[in-house]
N, C-alpha and C. Protein backbone atom coordinates (compact mmCIF):
# COMPACT_ATOMS: atom_id res chain seq x y z
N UNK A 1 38.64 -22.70 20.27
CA UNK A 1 37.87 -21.57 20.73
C UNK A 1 36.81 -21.17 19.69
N UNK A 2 36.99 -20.64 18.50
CA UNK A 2 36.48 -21.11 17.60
C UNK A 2 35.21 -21.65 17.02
N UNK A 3 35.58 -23.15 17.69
CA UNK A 3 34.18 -23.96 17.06
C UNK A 3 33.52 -24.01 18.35
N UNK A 4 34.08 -23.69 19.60
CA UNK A 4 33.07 -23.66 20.80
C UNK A 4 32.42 -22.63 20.49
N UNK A 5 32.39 -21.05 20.13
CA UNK A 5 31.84 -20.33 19.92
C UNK A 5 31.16 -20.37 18.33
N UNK A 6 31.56 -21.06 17.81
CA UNK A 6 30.43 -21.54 16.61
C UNK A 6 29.18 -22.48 17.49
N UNK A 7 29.37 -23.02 18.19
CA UNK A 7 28.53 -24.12 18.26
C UNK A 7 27.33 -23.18 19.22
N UNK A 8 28.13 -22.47 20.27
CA UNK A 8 27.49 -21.76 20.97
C UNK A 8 26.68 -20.58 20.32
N UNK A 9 27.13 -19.94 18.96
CA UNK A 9 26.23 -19.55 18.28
C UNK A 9 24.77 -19.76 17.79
N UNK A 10 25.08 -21.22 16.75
CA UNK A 10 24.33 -22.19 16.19
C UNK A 10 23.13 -22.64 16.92
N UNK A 11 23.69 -23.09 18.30
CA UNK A 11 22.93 -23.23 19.40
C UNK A 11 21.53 -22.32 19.80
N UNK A 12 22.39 -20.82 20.04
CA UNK A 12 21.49 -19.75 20.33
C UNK A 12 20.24 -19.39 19.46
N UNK A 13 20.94 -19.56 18.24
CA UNK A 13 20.13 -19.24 16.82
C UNK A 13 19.08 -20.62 16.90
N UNK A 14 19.34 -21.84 16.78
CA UNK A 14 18.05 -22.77 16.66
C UNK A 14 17.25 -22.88 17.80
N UNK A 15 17.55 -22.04 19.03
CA UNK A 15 16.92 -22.35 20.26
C UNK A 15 15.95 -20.83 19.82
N UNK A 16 16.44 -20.04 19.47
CA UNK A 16 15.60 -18.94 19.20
C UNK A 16 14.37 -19.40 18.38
N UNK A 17 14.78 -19.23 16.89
CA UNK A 17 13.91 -19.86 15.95
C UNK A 17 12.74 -20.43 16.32
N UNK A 18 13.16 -22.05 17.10
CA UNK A 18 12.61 -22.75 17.44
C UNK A 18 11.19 -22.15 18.35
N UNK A 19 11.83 -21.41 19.42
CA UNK A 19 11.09 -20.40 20.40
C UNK A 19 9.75 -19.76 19.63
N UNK A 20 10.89 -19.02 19.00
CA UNK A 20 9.81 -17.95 17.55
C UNK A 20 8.80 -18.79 17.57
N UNK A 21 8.90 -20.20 16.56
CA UNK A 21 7.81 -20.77 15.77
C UNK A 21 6.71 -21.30 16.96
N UNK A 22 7.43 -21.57 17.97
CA UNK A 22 6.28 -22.27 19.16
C UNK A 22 5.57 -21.55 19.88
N UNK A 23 5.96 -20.13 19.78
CA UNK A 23 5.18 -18.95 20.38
C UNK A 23 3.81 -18.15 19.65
N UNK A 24 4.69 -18.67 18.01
CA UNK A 24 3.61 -18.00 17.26
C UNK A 24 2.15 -19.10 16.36
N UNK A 25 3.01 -20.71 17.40
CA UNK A 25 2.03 -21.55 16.89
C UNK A 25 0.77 -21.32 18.05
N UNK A 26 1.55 -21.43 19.22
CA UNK A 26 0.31 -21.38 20.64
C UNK A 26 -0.36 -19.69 20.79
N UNK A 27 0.22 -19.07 20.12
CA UNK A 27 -0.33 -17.55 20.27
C UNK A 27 -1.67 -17.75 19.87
N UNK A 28 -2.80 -16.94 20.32
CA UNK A 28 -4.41 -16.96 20.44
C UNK A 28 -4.27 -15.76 19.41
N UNK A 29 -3.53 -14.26 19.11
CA UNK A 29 -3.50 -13.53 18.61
C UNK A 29 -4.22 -13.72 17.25
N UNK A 30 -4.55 -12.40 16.86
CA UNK A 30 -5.16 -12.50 14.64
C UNK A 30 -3.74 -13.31 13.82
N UNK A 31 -4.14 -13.62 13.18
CA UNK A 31 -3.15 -14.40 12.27
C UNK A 31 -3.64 -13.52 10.78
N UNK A 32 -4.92 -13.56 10.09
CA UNK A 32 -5.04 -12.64 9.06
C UNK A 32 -6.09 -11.38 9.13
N UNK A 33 -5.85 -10.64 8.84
CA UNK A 33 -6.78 -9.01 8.67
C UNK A 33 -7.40 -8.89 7.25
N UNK A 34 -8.33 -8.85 7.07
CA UNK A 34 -9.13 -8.42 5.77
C UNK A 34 -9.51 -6.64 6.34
N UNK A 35 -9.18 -5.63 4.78
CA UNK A 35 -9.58 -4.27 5.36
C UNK A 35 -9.80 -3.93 4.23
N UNK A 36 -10.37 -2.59 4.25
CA UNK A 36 -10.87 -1.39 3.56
C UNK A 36 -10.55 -0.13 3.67
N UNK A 37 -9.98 0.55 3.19
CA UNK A 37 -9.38 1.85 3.18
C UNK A 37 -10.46 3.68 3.14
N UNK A 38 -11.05 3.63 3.99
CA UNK A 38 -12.15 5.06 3.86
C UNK A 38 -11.76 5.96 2.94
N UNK A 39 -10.59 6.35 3.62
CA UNK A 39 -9.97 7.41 2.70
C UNK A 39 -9.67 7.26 0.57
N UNK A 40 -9.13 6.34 0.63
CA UNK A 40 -9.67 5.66 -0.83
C UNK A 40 -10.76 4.89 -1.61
N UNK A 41 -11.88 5.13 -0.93
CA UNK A 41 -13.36 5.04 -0.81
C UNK A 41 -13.51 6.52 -1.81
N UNK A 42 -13.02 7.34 -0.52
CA UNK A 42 -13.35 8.84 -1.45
C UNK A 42 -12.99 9.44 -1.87
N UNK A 43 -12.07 9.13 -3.04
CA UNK A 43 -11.76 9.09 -4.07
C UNK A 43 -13.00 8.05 -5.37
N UNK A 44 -13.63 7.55 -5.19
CA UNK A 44 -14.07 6.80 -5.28
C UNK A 44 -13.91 5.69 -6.19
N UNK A 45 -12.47 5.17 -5.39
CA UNK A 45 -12.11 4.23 -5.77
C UNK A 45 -12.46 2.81 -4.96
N UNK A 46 -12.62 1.78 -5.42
CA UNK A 46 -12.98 0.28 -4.71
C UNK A 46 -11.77 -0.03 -4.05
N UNK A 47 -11.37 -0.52 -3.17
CA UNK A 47 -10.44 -1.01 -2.52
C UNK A 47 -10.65 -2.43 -1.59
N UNK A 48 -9.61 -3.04 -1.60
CA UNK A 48 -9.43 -4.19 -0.77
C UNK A 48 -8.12 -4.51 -0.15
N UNK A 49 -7.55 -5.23 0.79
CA UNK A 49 -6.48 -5.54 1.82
C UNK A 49 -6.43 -6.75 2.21
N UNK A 50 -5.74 -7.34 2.16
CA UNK A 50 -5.38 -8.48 2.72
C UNK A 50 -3.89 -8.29 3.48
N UNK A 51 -3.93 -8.95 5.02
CA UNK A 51 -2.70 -8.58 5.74
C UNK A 51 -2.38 -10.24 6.56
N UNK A 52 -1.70 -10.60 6.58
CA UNK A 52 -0.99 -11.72 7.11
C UNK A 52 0.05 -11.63 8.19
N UNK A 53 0.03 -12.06 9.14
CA UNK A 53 0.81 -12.32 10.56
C UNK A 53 1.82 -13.58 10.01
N UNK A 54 3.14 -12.81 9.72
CA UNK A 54 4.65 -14.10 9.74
C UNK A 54 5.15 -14.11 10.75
N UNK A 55 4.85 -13.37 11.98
CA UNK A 55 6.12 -13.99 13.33
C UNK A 55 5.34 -12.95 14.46
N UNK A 56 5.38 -13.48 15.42
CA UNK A 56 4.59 -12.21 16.09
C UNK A 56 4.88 -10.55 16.18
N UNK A 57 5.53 -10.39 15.79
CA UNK A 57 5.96 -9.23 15.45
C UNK A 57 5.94 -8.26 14.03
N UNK A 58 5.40 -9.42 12.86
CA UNK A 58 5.85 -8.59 11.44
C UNK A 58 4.41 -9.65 10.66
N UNK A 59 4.02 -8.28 10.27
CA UNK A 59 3.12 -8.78 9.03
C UNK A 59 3.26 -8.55 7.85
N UNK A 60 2.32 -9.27 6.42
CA UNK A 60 2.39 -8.79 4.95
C UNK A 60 1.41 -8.32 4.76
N UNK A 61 0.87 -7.09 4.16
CA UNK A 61 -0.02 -6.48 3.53
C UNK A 61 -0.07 -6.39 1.90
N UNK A 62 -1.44 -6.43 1.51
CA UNK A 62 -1.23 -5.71 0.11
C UNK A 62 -2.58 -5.56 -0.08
N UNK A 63 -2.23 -4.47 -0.72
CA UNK A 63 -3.79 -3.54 -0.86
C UNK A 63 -3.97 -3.21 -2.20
N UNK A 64 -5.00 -3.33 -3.13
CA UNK A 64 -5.71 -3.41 -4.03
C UNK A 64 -6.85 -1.96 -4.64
N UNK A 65 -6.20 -1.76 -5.41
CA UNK A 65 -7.36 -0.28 -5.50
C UNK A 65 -7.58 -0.46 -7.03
N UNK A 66 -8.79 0.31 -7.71
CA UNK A 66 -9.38 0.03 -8.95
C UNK A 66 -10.13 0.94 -9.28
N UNK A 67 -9.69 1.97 -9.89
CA UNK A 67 -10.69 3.17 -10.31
C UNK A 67 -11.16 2.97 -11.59
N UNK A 68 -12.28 2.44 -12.22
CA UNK A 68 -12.35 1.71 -13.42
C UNK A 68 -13.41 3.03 -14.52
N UNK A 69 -13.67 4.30 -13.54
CA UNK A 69 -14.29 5.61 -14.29
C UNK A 69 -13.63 6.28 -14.75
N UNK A 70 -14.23 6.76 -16.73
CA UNK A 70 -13.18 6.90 -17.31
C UNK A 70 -13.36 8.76 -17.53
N UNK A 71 -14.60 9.17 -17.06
CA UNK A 71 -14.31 10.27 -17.28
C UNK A 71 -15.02 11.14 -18.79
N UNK A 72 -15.23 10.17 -19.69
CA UNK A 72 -15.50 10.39 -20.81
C UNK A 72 -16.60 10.82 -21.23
N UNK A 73 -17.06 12.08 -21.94
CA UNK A 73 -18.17 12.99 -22.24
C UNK A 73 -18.69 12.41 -23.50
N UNK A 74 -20.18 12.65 -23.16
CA UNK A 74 -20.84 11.86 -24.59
C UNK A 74 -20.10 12.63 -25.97
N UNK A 75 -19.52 13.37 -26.62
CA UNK A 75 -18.85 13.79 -27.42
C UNK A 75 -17.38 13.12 -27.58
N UNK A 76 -16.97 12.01 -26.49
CA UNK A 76 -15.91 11.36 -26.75
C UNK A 76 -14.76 12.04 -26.10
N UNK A 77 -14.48 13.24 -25.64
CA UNK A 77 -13.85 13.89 -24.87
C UNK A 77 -13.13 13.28 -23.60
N UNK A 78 -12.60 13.93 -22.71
CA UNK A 78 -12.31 12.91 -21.91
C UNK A 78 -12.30 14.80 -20.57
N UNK A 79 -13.03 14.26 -19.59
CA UNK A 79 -13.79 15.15 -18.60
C UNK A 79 -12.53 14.66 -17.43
N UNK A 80 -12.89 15.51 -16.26
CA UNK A 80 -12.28 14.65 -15.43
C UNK A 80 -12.19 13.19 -14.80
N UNK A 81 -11.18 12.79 -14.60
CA UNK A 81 -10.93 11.07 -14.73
C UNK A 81 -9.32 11.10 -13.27
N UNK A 82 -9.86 9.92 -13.15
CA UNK A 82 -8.47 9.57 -12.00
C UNK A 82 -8.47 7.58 -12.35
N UNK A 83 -8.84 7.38 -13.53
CA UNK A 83 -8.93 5.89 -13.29
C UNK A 83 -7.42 5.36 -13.34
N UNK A 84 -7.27 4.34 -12.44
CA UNK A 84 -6.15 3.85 -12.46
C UNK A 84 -6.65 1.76 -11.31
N UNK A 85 -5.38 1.41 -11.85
CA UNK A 85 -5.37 0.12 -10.74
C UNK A 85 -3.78 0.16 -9.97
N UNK A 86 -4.06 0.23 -8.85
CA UNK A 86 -2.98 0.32 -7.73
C UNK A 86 -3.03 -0.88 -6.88
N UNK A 87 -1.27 -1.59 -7.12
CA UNK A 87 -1.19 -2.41 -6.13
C UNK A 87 -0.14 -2.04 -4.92
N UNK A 88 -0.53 -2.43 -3.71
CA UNK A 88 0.31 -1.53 -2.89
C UNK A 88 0.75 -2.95 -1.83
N UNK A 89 1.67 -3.35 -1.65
CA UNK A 89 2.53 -4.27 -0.89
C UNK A 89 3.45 -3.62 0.07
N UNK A 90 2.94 -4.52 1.73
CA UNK A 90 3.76 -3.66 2.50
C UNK A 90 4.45 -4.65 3.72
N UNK A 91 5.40 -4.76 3.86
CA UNK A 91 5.84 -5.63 5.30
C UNK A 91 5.80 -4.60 6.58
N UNK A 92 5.31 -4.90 7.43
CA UNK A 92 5.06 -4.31 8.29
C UNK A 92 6.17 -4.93 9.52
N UNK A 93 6.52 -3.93 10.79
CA UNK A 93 7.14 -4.38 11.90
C UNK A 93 6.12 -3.90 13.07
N UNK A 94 5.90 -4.99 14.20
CA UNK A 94 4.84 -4.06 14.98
C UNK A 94 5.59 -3.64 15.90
N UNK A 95 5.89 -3.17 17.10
CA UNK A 95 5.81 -2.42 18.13
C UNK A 95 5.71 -3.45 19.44
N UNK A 96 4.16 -4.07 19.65
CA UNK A 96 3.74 -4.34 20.82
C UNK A 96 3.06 -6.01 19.76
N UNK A 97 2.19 -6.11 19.18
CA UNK A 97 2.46 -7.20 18.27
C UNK A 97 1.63 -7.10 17.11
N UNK A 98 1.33 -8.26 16.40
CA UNK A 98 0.57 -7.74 15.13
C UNK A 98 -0.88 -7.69 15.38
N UNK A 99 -0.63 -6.49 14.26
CA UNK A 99 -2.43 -5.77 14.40
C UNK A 99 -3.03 -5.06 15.94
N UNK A 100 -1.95 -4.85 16.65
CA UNK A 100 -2.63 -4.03 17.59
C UNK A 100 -0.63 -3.03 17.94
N UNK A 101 -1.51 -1.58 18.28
CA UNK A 101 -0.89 -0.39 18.37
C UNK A 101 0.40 -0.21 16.84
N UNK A 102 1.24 0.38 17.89
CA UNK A 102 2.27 1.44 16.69
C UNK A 102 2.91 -0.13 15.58
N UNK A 103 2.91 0.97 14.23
CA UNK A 103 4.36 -0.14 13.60
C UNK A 103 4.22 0.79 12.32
N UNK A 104 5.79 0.60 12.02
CA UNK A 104 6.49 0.72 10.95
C UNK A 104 6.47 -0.28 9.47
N UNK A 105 6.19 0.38 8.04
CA UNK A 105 6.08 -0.35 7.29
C UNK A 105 7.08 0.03 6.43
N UNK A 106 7.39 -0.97 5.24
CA UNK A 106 8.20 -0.51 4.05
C UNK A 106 7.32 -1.15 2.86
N UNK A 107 6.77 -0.15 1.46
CA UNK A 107 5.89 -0.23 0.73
C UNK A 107 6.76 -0.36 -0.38
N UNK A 108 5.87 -1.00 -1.43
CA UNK A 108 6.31 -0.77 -2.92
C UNK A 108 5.33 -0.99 -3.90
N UNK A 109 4.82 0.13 -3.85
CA UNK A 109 3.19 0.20 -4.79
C UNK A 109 3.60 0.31 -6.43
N UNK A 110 2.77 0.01 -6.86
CA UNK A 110 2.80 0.20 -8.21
C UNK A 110 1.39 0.31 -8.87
N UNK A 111 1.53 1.44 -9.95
CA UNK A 111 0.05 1.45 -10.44
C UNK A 111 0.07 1.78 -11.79
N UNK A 112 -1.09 1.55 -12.73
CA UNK A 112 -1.26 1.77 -14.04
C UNK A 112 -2.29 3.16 -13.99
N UNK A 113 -2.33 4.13 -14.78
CA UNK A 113 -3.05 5.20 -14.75
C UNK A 113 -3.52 5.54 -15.99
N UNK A 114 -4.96 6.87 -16.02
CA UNK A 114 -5.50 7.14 -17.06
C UNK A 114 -5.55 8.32 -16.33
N UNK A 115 -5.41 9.61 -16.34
CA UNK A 115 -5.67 10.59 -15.30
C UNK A 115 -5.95 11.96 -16.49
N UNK A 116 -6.91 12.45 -15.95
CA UNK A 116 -7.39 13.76 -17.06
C UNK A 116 -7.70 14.82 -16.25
N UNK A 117 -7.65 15.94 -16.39
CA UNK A 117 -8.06 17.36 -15.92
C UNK A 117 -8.24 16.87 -14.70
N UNK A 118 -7.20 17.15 -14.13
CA UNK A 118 -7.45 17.25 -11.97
C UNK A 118 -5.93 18.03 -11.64
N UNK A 119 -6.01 19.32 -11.32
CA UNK A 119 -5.58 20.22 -11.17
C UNK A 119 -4.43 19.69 -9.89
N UNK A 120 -5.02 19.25 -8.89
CA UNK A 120 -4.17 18.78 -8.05
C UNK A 120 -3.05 17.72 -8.34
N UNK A 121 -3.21 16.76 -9.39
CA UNK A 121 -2.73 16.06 -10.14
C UNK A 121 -1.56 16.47 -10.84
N UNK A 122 -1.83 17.91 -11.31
CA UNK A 122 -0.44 18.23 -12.36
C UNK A 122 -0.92 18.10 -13.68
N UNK A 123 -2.55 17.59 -14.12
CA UNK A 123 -2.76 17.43 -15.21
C UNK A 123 -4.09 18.48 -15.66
N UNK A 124 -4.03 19.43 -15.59
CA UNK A 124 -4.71 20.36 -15.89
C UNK A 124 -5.19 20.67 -17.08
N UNK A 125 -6.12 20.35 -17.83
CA UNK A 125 -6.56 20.42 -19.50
C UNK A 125 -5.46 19.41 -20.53
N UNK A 126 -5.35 18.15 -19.76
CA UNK A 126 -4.54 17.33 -20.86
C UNK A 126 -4.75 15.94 -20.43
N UNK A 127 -4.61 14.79 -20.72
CA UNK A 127 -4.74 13.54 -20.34
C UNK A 127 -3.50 13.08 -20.02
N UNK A 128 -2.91 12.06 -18.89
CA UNK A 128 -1.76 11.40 -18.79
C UNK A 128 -2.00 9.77 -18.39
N UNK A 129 -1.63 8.73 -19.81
CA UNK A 129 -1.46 7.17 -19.62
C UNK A 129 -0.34 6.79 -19.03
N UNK A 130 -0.53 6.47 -17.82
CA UNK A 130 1.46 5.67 -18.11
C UNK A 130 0.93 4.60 -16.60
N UNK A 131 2.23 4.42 -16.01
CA UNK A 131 2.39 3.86 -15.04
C UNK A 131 3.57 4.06 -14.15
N UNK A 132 3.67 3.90 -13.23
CA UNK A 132 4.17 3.87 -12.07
C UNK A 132 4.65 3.09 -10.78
N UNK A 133 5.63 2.89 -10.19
CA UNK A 133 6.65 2.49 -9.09
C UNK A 133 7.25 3.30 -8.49
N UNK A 134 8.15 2.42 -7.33
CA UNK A 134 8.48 2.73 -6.11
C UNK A 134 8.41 2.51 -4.51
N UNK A 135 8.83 3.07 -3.85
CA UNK A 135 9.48 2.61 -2.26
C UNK A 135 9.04 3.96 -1.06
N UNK A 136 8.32 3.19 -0.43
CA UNK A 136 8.26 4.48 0.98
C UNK A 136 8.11 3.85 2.19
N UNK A 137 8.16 4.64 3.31
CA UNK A 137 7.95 4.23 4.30
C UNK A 137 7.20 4.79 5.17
N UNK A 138 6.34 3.90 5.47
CA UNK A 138 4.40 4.31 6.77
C UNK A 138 5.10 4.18 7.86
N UNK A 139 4.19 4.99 8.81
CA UNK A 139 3.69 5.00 10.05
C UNK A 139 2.02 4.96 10.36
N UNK A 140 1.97 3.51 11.36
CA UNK A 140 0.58 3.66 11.61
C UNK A 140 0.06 2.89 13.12
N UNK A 141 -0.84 3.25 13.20
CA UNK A 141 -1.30 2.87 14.98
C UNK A 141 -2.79 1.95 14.16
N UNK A 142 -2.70 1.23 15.47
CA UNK A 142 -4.23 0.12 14.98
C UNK A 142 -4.78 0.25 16.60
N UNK A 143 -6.29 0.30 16.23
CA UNK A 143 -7.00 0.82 17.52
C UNK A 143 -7.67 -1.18 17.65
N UNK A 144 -7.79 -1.54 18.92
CA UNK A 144 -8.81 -2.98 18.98
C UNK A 144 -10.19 -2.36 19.18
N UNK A 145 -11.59 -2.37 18.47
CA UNK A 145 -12.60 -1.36 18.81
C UNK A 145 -13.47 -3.43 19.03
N UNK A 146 -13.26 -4.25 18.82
CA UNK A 146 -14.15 -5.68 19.05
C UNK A 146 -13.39 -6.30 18.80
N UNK A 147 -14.06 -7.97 19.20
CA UNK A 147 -13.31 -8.82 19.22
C UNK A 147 -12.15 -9.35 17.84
N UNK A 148 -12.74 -9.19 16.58
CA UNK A 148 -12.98 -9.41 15.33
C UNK A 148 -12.40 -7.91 14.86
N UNK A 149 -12.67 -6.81 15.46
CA UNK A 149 -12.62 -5.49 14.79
C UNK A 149 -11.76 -4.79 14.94
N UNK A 150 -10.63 -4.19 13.90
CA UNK A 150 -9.86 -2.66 14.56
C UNK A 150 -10.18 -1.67 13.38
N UNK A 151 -9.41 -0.80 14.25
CA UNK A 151 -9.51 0.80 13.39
C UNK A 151 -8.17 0.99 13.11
N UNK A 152 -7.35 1.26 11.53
CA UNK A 152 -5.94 1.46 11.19
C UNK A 152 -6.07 2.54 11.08
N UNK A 153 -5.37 3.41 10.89
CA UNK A 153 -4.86 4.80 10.26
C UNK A 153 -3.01 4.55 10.34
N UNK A 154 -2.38 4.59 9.00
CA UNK A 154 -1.05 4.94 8.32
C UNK A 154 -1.08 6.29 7.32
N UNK A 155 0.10 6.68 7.84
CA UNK A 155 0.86 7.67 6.62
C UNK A 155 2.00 7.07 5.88
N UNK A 156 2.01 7.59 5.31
CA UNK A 156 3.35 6.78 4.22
C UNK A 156 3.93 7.85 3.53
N UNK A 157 5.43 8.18 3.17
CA UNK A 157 6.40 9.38 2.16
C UNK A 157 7.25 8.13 1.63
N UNK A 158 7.92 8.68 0.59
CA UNK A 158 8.82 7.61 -0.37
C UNK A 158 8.52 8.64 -1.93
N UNK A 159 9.44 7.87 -2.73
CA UNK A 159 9.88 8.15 -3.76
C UNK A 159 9.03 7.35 -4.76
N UNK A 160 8.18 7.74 -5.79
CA UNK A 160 7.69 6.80 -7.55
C UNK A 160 8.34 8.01 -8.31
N UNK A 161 8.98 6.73 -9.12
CA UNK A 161 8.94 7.19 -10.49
C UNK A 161 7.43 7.12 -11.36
N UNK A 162 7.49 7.79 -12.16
CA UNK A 162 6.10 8.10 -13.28
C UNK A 162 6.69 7.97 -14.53
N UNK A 163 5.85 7.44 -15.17
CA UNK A 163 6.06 7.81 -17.15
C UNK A 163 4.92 7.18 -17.53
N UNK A 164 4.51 8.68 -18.49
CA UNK A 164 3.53 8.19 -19.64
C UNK A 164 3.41 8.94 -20.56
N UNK A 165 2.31 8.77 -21.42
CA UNK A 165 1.89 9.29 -22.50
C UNK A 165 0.82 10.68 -21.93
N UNK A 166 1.38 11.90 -22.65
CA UNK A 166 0.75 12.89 -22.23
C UNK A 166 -0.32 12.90 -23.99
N UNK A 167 -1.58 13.28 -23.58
CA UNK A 167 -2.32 13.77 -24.51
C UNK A 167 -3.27 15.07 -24.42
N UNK A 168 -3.47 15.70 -25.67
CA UNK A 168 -4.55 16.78 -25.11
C UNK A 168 -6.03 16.37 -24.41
N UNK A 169 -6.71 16.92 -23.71
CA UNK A 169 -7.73 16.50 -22.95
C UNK A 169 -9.02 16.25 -23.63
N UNK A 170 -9.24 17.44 -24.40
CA UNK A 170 -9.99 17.73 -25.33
C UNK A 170 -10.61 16.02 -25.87
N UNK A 171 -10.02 15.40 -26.75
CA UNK A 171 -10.24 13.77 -27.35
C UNK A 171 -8.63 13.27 -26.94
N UNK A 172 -8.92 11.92 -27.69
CA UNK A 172 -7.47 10.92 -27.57
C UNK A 172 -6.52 12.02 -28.20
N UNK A 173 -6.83 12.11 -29.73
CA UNK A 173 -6.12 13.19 -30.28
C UNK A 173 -4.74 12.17 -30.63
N UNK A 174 -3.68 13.01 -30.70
CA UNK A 174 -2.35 12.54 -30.78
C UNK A 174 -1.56 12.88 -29.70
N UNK A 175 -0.52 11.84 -29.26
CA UNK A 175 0.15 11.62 -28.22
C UNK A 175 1.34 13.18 -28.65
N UNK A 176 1.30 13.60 -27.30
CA UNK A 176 1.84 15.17 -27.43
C UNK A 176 3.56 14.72 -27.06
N UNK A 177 3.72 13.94 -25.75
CA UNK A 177 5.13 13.80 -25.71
C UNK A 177 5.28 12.71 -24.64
N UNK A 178 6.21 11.75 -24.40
CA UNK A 178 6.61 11.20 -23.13
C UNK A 178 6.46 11.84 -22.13
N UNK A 179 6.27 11.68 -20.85
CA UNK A 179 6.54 12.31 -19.68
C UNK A 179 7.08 11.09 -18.53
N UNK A 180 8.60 11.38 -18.13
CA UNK A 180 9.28 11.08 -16.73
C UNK A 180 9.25 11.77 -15.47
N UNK A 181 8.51 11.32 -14.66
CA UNK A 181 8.76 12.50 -13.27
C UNK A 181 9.20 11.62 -12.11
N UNK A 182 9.56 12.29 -11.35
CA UNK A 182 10.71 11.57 -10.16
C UNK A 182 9.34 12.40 -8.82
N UNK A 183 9.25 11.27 -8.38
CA UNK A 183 8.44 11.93 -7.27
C UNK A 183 8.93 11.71 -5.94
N UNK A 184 9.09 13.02 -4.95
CA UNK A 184 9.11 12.72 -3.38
C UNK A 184 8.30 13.10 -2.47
N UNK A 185 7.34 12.22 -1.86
CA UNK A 185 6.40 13.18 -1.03
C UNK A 185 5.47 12.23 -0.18
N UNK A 186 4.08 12.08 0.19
CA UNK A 186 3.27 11.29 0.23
C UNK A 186 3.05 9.77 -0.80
N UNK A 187 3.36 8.84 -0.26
CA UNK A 187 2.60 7.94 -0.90
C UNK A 187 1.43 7.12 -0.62
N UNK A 188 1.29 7.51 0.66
CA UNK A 188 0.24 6.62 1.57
C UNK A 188 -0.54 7.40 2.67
N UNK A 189 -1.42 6.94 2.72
CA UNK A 189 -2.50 7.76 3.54
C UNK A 189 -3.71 6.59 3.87
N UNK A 190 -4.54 6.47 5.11
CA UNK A 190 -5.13 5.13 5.08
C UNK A 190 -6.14 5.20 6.40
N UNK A 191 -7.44 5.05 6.56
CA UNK A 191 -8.05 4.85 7.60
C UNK A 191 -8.70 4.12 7.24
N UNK A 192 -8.38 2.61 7.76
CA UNK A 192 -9.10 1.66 7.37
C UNK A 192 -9.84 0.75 8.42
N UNK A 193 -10.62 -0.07 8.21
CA UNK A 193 -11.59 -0.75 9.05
C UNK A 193 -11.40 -2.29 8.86
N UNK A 194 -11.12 -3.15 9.98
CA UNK A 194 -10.45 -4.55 9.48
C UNK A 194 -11.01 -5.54 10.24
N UNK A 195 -11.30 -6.41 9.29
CA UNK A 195 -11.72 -7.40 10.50
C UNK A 195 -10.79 -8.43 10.57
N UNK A 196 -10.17 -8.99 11.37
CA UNK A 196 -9.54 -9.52 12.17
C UNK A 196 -9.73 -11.29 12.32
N UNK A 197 -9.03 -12.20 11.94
CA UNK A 197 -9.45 -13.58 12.32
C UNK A 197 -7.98 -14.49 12.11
């Protein structure tokens, strides 16, 4: 009984598979998305995306950001600044299939930072070096606007850890103290423009 129901397993499973791969070889669907993120535009940071179709149903993303302005006043000071490089990796599940309508993602960004006087930040008259990780999870809808073309918008919440070097704002100066922070809240936010091939 047993190995009939092993076999009848085994069976089910390579007839599936098999299915999978022949559906997603003859599928006409996008296979990769190149995008751009608006919303991290203005910030005015550079951004880039690359997204990949693994099964008709689930794609890989990873998105690229590079704030390379440092903020720094001809007196050597350091003015307001948000420079940092963010890599953001995401598997996606679609809904209806890839790159068109609803799907669920799971992220794990990581970024290096230089961040000075930005109030919203938490860094108000002081400089903070460090870097950063962690895990969240998006929601996002993809609009088809052309053949070649969609419109994304995702949100994303999850947990980074933070640590760095806190300094006064004023110059480099001397490193004032470590800083660890445990973060829960937003990690993602995204209206992006993709072209499709």
């Amino acid at each position: 009984m047993r190995k009939t129901l092993f076999i009848m397993a085994f069976s089910s499973l390579s007839f599936g598979l098999f299915a999978q791969t022949k559906s997603l070889s003859e599928d006409k669907g996008a296979v990769v998305g190149i995008k751009t993120n608006a919303l991290y535009w203005a910030t005015v940071t550079p951004n880039l995306g690359v997204e990949v179709r693994l099964a008709p149903k689930w794609t890989l993303e990873a998105e690229v950001g590079l704030n390379p302005f440092t903020g720094k006043n001809d007196d050597n000071s350091f003015g307001k600044s948000i420079k940092h490089f963010r890599l953001h990796p995401e598997v996606r599940y679609w809904f209806c299939e890839a790159f068109h309508r609803h799907f669920l993602g799971l992220h794990v960004p990581y970024l290096i930072y230089n961040v000075s006087d930005i109030d919203l930040l938490g860094t108000e008259n002081e400089r903070h070096q460090g870097w950063g990780t962690g895990v969240g999870l998006s929601y996002g809808y993809s609009w088809v606007v052309g053949k070649h073309w969609n419109i994304e918008a995702t949100v994303g919440v999850g947990y980074l850890y933070l640590e760095s070097e806190k300094y006064p704002c004023a110059n480099c100066g001397q490193k004032i103290e470590t800083v660890k922070k445990h973060y829960v809240g937003p990690t993602q936010a995204a209206v992006s423009a993709i072209y499709v091939f």
